[in-house]
Structure formats: structure tokens, C-alpha cells
Protein backbone atom coordinates (compact mmCIF):
# COMPACT_ATOMS: atom_id res chain seq x y z
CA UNK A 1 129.75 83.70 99.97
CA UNK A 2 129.43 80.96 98.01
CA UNK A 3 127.98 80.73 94.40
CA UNK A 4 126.61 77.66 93.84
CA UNK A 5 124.53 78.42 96.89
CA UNK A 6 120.55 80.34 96.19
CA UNK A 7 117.41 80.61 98.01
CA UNK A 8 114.89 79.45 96.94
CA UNK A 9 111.95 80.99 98.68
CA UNK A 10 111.86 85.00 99.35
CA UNK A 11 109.79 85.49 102.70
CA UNK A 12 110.36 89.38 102.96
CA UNK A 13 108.16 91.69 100.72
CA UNK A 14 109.34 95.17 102.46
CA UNK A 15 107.42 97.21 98.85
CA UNK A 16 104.31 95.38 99.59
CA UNK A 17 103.73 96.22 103.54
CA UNK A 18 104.18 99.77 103.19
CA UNK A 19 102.01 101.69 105.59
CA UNK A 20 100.11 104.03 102.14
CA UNK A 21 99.54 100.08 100.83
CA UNK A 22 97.89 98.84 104.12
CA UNK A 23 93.76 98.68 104.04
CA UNK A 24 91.14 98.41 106.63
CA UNK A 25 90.43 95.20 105.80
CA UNK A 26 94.03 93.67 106.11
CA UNK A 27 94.64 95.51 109.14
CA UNK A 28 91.39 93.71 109.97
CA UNK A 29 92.37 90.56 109.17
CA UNK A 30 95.52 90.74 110.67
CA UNK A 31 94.22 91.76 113.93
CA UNK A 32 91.82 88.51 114.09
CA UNK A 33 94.93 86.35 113.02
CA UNK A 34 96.94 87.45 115.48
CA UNK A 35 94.72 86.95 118.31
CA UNK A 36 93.69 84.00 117.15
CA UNK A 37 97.04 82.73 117.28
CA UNK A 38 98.14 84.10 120.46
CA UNK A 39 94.98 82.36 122.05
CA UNK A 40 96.36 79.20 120.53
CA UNK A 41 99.44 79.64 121.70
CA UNK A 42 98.68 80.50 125.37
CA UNK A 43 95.24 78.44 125.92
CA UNK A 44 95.95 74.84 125.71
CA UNK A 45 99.49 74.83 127.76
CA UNK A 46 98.49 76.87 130.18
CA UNK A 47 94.94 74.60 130.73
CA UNK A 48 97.26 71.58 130.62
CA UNK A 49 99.60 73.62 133.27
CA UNK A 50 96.40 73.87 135.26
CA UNK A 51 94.84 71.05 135.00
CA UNK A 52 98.36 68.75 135.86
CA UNK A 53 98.48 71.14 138.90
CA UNK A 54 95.48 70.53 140.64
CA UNK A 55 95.66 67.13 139.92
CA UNK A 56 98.32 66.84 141.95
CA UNK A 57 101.58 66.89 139.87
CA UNK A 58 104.26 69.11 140.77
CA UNK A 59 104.52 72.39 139.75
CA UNK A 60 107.65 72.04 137.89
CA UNK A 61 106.96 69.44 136.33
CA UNK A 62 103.53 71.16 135.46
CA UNK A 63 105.25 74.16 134.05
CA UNK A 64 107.46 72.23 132.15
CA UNK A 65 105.00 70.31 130.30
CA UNK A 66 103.00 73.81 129.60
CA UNK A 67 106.10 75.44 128.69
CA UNK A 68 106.74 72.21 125.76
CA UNK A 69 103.48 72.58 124.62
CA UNK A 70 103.87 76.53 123.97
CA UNK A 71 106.97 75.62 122.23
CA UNK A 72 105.64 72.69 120.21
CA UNK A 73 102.38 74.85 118.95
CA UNK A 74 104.92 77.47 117.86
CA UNK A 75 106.88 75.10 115.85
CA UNK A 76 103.88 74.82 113.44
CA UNK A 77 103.15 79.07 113.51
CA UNK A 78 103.34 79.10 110.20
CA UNK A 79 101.26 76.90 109.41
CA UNK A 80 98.48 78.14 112.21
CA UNK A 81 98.81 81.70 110.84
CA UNK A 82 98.29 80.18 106.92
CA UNK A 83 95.02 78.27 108.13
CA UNK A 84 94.07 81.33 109.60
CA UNK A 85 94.48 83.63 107.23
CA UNK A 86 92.34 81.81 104.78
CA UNK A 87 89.67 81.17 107.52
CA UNK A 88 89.38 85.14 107.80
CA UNK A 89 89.56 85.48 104.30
């Protein structure tokens, strides 16, 4: 390993999700986040899948666009599940 290499940013906290630490209201808010975005994950690509569909297009190339979209939306999760958290908060 090298040394002059360091993170800079911790993103694990294992202390502070233990289960005696969890409360209603974050396993509240975590529910509503998490829905939230799996229906923004889903929703739009597969309503663009649909809609290219019926209009006519191809189905692979339908799918394909849906399936960049997905991908594209879940490039930005983080910030999706940040926006959400603080709309639930």
C-alpha cells in the first residue's frame, strides 16, 4: 500500500446503523426514500420504453434507450437519495 496515498471521505459508519440505534422514524424515512427512488429509477425509462414502442420504434432499440436512461438516473443516486432525504426530513 502506498503511504502518501489517504481517503479523504469515510462513507461507512458500521457503529452508527446498529439495529438497538435504529428508530421508527428513520426506518420511516428510509422506507419513503427508498421507494421514492426506486419509482425514479423504474418510471421514466420504462414510460420512455413504452411510449418509443407504440410509436413505432423497434423494440430493441426501445429497450435500449430505457435501459440508458435507468443507467443514467442511477449515475446521480446519490444525489436523488440526498434530495430525498432532506425532503422527508
Amino acid at each position: 500500500m502506498e503511504q502518501g496515498r489517504r481517503h479523504s471521505k469515510q462513507t461507512l459508519k458500521f457503529a452508527a446503523q446498529r439495529l438497538d440505534n435504529m428508530t421508527p422514524e428513520l426506518l420511516a424515512k428510509s422506507a419513503w426514500v427508498s421507494t421514492g427512488m426506486a419509482l425514479i429509477f423504474s418510471l421514466p425509462p420504462l414510460g420512455l420504453f413504452i411510449g418509443l414502442y407504440e410509436a413505432g420504434t423497434n423494440i430493441g432499440i426501445a429497450a435500449g434507450i430505457g435501459f440508458g436512461l435507468h443507467f443514467a438516473t442511477l449515475a446521480f443516486s446519490r444525489k436523488i437519495a440526498a434530495g430525498l432525504s432532506k425532503l422527508f426530513d
